[in-house]
PDB file of N, CA and C in Angstrom:
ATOM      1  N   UNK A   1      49.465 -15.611  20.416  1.00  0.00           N
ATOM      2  CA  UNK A   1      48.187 -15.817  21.083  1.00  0.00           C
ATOM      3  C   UNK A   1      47.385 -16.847  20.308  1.00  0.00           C
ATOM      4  N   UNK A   2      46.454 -17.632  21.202  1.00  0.00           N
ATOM      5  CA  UNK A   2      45.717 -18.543  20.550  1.00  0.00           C
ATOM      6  C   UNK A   2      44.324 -18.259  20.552  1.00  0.00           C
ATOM      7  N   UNK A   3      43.885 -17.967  19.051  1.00  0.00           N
ATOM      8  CA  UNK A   3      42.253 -17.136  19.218  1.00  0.00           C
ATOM      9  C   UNK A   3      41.275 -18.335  18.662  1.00  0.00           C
ATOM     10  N   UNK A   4      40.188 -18.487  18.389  1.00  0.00           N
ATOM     11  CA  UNK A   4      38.767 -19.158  18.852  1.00  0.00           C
ATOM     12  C   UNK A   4      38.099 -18.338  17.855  1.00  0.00           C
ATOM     13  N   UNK A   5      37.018 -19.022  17.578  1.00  0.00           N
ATOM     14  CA  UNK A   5      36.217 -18.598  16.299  1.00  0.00           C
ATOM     15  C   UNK A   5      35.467 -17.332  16.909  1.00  0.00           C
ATOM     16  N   UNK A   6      35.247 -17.272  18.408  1.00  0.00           N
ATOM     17  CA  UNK A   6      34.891 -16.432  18.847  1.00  0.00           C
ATOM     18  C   UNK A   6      35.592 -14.652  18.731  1.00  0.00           C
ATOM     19  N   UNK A   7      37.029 -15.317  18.774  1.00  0.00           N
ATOM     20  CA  UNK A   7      37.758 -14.047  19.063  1.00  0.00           C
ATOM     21  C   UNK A   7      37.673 -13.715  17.240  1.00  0.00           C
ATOM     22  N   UNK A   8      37.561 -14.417  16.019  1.00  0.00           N
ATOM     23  CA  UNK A   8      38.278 -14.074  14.864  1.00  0.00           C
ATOM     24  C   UNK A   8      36.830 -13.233  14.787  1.00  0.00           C
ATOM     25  N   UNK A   9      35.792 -13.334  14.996  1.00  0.00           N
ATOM     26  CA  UNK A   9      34.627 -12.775  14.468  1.00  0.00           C
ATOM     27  C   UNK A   9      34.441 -11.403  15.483  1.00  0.00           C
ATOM     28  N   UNK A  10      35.225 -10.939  17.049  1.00  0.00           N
ATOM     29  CA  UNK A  10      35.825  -9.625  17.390  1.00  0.00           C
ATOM     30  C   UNK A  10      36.474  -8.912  16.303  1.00  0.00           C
ATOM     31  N   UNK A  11      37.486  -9.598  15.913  1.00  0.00           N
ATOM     32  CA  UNK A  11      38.607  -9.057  15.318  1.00  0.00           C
ATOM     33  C   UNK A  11      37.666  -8.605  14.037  1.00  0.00           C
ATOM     34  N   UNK A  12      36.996  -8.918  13.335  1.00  0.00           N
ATOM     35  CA  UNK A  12      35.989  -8.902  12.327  1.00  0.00           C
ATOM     36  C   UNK A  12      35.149  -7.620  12.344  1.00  0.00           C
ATOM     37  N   UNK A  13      34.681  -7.533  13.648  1.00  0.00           N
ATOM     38  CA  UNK A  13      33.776  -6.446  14.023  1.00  0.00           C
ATOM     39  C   UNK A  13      34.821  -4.957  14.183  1.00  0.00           C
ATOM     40  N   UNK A  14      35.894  -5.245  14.735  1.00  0.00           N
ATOM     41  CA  UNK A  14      37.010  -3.972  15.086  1.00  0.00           C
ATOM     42  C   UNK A  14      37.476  -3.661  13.664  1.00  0.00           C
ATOM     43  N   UNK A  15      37.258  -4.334  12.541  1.00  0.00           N
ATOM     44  CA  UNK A  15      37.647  -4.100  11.115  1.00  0.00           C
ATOM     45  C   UNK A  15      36.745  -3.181  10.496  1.00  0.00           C
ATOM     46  N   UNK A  16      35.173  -2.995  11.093  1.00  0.00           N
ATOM     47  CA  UNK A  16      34.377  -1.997  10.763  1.00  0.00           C
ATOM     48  C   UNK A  16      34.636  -0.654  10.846  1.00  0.00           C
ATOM     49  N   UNK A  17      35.832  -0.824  12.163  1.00  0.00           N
ATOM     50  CA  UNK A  17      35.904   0.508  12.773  1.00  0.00           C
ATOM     51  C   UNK A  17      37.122   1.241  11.854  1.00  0.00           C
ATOM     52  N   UNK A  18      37.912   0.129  11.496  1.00  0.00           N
ATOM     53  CA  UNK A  18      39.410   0.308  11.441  1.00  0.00           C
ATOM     54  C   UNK A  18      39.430  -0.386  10.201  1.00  0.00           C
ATOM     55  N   UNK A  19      39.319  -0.159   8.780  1.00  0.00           N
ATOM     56  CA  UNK A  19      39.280  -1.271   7.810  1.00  0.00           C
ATOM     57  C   UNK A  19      40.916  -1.149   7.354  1.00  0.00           C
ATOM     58  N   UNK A  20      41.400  -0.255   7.767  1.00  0.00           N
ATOM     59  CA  UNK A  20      43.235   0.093   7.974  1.00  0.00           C
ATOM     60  C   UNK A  20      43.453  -1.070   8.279  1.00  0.00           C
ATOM     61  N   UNK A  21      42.959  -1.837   9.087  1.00  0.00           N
ATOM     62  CA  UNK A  21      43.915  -2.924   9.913  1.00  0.00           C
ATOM     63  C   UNK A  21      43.796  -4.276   8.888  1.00  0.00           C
ATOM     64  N   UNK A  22      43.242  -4.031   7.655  1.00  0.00           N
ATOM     65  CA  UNK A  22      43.586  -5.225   7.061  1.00  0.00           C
ATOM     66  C   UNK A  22      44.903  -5.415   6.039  1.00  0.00           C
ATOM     67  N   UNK A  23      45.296  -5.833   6.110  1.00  0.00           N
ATOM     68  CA  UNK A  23      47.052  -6.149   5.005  1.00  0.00           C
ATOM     69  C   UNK A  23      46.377  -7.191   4.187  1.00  0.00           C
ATOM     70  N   UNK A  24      47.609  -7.029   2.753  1.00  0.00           N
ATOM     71  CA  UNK A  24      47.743  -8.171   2.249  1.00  0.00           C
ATOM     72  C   UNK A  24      48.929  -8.750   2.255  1.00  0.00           C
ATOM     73  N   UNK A  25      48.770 -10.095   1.996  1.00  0.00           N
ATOM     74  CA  UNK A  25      50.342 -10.858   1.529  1.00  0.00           C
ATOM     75  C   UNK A  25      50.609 -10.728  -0.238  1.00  0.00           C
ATOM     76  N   UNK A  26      52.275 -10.789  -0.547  1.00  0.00           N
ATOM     77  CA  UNK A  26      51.896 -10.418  -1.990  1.00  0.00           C
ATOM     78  C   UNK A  26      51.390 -11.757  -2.262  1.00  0.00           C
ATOM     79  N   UNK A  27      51.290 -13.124  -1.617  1.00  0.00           N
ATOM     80  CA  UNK A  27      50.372 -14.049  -2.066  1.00  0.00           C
ATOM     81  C   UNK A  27      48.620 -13.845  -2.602  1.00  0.00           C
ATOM     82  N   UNK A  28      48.501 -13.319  -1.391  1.00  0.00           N
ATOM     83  CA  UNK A  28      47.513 -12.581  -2.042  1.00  0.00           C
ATOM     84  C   UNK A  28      46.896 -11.565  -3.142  1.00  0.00           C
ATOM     85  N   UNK A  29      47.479 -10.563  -3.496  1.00  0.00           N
ATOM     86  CA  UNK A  29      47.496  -9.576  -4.190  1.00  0.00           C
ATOM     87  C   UNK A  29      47.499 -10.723  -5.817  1.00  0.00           C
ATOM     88  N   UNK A  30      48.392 -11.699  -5.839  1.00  0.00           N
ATOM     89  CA  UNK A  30      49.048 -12.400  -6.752  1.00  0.00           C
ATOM     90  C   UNK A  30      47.805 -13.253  -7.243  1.00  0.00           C
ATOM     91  N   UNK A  31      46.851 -14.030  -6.085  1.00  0.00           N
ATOM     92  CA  UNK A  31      45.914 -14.880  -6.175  1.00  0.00           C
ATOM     93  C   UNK A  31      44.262 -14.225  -6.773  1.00  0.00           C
ATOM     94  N   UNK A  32      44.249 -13.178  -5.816  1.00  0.00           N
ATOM     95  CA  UNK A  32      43.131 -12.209  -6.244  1.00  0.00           C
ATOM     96  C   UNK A  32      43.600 -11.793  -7.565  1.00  0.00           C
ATOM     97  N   UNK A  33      44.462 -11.472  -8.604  1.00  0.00           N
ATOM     98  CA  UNK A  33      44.407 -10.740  -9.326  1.00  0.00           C
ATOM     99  C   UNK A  33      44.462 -12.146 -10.455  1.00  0.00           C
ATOM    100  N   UNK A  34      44.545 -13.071 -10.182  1.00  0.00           N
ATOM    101  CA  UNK A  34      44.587 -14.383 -10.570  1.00  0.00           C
ATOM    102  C   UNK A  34      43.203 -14.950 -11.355  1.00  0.00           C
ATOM    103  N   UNK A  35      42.630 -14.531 -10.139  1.00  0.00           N
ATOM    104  CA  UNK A  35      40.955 -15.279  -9.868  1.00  0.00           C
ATOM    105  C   UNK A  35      39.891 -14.383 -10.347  1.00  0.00           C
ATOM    106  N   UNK A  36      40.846 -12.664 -10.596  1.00  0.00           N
ATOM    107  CA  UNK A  36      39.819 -11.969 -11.409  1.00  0.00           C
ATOM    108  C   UNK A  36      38.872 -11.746  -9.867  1.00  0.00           C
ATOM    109  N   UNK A  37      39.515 -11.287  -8.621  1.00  0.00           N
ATOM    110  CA  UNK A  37      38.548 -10.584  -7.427  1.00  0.00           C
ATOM    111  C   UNK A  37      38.972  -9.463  -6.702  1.00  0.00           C
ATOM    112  N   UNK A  38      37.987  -8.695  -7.228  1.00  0.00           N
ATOM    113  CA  UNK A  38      38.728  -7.107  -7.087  1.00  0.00           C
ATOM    114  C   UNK A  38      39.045  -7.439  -5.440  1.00  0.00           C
ATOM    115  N   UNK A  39      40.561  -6.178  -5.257  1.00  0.00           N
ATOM    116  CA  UNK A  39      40.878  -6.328  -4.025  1.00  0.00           C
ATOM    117  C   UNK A  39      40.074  -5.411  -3.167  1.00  0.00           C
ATOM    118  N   UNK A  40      39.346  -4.607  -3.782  1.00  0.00           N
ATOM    119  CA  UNK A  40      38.266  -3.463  -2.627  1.00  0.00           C
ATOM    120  C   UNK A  40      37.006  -4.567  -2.349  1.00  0.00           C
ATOM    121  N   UNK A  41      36.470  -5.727  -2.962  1.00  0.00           N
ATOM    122  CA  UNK A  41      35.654  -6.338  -3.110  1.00  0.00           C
ATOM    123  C   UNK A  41      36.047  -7.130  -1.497  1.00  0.00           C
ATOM    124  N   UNK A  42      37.316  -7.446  -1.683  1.00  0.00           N
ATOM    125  CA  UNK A  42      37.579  -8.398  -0.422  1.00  0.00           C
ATOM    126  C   UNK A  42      37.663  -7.510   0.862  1.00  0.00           C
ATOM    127  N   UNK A  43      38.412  -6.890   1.192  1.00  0.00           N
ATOM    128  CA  UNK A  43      38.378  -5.517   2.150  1.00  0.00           C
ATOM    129  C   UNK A  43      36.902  -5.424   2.359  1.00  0.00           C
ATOM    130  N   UNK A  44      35.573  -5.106   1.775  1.00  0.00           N
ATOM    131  CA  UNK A  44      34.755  -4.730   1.981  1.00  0.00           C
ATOM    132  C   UNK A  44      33.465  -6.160   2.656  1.00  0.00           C
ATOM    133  N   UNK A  45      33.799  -7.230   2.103  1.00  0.00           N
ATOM    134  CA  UNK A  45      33.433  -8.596   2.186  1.00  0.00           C
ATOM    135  C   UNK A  45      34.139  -8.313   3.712  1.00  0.00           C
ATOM    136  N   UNK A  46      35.441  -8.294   4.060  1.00  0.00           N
ATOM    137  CA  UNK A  46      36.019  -8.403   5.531  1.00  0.00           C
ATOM    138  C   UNK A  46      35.422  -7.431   6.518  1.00  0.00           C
ATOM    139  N   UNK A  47      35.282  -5.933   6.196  1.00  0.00           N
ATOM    140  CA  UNK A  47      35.217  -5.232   6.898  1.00  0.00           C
ATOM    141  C   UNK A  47      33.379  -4.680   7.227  1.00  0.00           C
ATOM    142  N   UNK A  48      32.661  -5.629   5.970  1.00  0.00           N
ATOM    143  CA  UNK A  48      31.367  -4.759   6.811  1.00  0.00           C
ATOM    144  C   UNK A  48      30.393  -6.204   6.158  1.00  0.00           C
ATOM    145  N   UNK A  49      31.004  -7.306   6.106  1.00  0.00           N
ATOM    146  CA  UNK A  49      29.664  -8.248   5.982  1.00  0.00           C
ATOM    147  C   UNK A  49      30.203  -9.654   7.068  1.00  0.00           C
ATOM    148  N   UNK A  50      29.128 -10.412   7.116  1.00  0.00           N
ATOM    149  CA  UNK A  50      29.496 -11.447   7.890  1.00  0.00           C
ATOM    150  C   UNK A  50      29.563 -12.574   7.288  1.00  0.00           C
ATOM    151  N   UNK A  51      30.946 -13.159   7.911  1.00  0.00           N
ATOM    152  CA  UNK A  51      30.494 -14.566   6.565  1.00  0.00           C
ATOM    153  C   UNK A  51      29.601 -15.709   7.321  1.00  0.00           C
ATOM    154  N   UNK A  52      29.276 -16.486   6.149  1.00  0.00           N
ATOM    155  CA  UNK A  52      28.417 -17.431   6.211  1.00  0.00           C
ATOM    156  C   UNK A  52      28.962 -18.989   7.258  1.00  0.00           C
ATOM    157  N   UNK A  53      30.539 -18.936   6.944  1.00  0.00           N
ATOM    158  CA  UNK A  53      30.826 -19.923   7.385  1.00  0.00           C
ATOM    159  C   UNK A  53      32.702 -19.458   7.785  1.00  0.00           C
ATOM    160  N   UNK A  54      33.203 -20.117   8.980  1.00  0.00           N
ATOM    161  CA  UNK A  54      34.368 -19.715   9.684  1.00  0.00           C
ATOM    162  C   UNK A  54      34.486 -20.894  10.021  1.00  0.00           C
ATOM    163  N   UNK A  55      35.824 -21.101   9.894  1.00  0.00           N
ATOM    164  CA  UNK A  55      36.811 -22.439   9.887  1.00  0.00           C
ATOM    165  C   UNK A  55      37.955 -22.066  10.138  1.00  0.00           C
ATOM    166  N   UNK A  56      38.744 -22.383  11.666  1.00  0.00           N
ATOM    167  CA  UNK A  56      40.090 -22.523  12.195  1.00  0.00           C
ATOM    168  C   UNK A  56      40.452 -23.854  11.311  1.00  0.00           C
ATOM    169  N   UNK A  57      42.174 -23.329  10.959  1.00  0.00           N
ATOM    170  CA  UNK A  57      42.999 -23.980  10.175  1.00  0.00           C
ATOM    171  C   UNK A  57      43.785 -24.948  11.081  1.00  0.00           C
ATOM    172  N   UNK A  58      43.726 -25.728  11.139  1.00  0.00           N
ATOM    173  CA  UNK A  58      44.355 -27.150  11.699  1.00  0.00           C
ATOM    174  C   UNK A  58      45.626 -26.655  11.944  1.00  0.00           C
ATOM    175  N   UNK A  59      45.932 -26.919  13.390  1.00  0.00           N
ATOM    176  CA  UNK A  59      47.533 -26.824  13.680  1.00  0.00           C
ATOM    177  C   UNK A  59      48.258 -25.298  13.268  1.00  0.00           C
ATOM    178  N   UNK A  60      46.846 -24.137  13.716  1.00  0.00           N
ATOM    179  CA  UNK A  60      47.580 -22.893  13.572  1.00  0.00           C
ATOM    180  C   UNK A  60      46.744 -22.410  15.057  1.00  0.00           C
ATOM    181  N   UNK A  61      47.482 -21.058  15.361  1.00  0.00           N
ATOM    182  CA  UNK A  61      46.684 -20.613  16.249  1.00  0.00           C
ATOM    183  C   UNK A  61      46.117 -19.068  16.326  1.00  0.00           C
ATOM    184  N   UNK A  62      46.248 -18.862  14.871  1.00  0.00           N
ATOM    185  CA  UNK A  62      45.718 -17.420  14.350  1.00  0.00           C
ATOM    186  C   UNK A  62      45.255 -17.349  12.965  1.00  0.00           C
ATOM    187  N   UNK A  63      45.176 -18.620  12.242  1.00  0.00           N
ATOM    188  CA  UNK A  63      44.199 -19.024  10.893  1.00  0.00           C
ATOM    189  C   UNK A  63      43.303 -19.425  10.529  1.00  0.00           C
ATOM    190  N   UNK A  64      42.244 -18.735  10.180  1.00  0.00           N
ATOM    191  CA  UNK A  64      41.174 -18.936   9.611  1.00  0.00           C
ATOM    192  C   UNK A  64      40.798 -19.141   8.188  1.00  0.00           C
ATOM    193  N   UNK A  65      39.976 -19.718   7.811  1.00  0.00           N
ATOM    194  CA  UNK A  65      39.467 -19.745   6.335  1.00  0.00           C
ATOM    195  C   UNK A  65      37.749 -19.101   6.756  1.00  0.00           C
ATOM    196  N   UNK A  66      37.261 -17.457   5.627  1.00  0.00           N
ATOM    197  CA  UNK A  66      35.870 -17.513   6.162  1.00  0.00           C
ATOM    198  C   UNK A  66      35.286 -17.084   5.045  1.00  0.00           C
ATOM    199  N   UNK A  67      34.786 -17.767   5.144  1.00  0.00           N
ATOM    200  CA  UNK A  67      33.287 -18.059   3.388  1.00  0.00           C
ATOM    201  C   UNK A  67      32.313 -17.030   3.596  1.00  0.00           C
ATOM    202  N   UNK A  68      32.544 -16.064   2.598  1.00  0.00           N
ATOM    203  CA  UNK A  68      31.150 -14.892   2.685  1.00  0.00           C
ATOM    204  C   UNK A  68      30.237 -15.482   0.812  1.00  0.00           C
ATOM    205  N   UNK A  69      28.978 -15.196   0.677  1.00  0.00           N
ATOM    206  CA  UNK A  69      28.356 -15.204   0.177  1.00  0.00           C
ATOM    207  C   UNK A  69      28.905 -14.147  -0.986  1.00  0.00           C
ATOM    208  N   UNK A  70      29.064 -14.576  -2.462  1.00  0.00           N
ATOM    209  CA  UNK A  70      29.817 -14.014  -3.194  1.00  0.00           C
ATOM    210  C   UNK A  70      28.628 -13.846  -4.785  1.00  0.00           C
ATOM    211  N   UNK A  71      28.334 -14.719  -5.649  1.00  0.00           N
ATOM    212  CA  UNK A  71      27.294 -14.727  -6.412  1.00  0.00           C
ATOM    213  C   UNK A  71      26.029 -15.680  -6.010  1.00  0.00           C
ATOM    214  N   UNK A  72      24.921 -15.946  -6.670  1.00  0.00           N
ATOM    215  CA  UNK A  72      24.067 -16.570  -6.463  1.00  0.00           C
ATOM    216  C   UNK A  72      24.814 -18.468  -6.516  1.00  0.00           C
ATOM    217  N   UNK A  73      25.252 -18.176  -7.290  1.00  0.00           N
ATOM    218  CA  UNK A  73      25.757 -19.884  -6.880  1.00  0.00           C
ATOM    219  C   UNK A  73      27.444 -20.180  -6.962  1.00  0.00           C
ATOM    220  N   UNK A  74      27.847 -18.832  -6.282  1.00  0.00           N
ATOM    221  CA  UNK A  74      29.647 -19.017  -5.694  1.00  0.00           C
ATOM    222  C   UNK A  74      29.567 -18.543  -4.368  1.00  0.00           C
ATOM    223  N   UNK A  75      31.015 -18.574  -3.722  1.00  0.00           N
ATOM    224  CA  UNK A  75      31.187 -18.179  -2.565  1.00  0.00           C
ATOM    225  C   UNK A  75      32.524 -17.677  -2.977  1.00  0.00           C
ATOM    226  N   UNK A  76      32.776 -16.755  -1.786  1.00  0.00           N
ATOM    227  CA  UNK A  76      34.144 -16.526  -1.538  1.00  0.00           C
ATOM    228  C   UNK A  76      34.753 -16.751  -0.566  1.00  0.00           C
ATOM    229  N   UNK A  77      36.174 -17.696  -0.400  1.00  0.00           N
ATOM    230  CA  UNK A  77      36.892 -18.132   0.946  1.00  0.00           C
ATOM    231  C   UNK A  77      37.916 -17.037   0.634  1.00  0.00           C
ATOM    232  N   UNK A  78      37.814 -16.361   1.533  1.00  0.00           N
ATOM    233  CA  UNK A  78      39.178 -15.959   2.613  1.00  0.00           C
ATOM    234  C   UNK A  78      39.869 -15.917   3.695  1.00  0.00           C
ATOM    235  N   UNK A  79      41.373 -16.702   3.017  1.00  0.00           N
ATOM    236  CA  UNK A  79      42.521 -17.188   4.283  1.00  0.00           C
ATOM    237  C   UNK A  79      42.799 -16.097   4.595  1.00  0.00           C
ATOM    238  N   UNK A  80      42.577 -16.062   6.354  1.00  0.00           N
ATOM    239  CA  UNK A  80      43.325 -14.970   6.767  1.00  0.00           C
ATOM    240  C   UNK A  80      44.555 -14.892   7.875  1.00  0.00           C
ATOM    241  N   UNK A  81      45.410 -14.420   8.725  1.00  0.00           N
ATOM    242  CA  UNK A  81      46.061 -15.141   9.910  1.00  0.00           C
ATOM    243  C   UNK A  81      45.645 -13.614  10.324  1.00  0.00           C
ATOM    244  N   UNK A  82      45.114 -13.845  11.857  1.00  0.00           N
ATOM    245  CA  UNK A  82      44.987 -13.084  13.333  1.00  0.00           C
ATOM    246  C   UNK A  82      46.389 -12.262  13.322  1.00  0.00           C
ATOM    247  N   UNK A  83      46.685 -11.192  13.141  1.00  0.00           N
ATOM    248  CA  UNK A  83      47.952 -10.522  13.966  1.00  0.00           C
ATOM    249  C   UNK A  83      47.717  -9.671  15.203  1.00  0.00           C
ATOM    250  N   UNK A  84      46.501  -9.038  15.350  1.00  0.00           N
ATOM    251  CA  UNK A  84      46.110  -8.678  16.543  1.00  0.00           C
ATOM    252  C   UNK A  84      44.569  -8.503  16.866  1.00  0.00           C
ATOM    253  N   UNK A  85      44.286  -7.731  18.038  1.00  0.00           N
ATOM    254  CA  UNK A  85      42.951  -7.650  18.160  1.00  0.00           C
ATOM    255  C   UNK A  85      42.063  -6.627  16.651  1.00  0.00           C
ATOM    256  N   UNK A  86      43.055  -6.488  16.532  1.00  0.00           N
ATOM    257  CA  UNK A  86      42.312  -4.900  15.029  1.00  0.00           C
ATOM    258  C   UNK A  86      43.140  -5.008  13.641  1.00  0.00           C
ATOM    259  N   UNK A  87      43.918  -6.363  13.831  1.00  0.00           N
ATOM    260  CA  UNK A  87      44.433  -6.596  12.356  1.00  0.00           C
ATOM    261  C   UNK A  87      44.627  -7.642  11.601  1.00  0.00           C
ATOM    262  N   UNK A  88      44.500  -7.857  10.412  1.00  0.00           N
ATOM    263  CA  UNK A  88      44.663  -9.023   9.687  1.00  0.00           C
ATOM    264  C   UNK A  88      45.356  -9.286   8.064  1.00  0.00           C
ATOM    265  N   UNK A  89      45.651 -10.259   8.444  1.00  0.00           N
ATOM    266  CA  UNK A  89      46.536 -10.790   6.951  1.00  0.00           C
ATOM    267  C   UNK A  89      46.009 -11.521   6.116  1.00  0.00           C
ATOM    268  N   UNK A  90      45.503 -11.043   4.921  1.00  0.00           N
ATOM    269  CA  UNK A  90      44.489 -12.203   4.098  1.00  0.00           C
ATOM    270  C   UNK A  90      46.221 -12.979   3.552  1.00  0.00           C
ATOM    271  N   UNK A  91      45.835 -14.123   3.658  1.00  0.00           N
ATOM    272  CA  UNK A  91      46.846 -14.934   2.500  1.00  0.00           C
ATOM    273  C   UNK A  91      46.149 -15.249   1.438  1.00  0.00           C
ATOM    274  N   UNK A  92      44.981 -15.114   1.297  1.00  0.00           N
ATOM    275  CA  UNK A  92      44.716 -16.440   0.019  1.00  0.00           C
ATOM    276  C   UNK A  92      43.425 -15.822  -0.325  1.00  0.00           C
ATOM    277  N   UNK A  93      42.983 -15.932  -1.518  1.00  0.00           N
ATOM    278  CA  UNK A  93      41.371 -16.106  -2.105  1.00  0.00           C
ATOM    279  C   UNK A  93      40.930 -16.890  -2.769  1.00  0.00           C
ATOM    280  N   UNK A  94      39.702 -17.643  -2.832  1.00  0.00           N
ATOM    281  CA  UNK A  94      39.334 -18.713  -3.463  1.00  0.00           C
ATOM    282  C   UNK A  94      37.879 -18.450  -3.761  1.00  0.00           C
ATOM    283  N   UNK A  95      37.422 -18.452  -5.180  1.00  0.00           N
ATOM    284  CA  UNK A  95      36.169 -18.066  -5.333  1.00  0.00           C
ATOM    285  C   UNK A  95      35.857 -19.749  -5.797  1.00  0.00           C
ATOM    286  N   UNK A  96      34.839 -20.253  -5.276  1.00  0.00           N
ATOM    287  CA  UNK A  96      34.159 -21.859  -5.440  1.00  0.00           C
ATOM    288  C   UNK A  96      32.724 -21.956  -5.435  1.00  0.00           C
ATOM    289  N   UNK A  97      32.086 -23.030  -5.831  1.00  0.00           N
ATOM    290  CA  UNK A  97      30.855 -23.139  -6.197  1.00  0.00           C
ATOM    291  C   UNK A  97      30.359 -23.576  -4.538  1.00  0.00           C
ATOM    292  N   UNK A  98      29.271 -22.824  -4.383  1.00  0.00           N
ATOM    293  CA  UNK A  98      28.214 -22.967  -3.212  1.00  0.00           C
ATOM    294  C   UNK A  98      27.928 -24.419  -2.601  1.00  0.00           C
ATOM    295  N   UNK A  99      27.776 -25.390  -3.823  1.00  0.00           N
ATOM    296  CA  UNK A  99      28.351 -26.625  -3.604  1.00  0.00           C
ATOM    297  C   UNK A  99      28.852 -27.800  -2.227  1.00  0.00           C
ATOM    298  N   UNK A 100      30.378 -26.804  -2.484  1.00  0.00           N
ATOM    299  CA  UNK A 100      30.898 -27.874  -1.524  1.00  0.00           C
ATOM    300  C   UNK A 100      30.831 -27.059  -0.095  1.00  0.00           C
ATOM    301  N   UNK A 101      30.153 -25.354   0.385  1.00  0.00           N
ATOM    302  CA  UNK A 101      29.736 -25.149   1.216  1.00  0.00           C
ATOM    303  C   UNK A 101      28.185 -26.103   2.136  1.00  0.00           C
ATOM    304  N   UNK A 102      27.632 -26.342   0.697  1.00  0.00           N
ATOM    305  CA  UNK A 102      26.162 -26.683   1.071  1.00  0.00           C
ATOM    306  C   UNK A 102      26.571 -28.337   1.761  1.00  0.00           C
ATOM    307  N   UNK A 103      27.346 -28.954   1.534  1.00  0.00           N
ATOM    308  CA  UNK A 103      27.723 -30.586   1.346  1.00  0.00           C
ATOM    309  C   UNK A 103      28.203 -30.533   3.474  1.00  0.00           C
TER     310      UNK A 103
END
């Protein structure tokens, strides 16, 4: 299926209900524990806040990158891919300076 920034921020809201429906990749698990970002930190960033900024990944049709508000002058990106209406796959975490959000 091909989802829309519209549908990833559904899928977002059904994660409140269901925070079950989020997976990781061991890419992930590997990156977060990398970057020093607890993995309940991200789960909870997914399942009950909104991010600041959502970005479909070029030439996918279920990837997102979505920037939640993380310290006073970081952010946090998390890659995720769509697997259904109530589930998701983080691949990736990236904690970055507010910076190149603000630019």
């Amino acid at each position: 299926m091909d989802y829309d920034i519209e549908d990833a921020f559904n899928v977002l809201k059904n994660l409140k209900n269901n925070p079950y429906g989020i997976k990781d990749s061991p890419h992930s698990i590997i990156r977060s524990r990398d970057r020093s970002v607890n993995l309940g930190l991200i789960y909870e960033k997914l399942s009950q806040e909104k991010p600041v900024a959502i970005e479909k990944e070029a030439n996918s049709s279920s990837r997102f990158l979505l920037v939640f508000e993380y310290t006073k002058f970081r952010d946090l990106s998390i890659a995720i891919d769509i697997l259904n209406e109530n589930e998701i796959m983080i691949l990736t975490v990236i904690d970055k300076s507010i910076e190149r959000r603000k630019h």
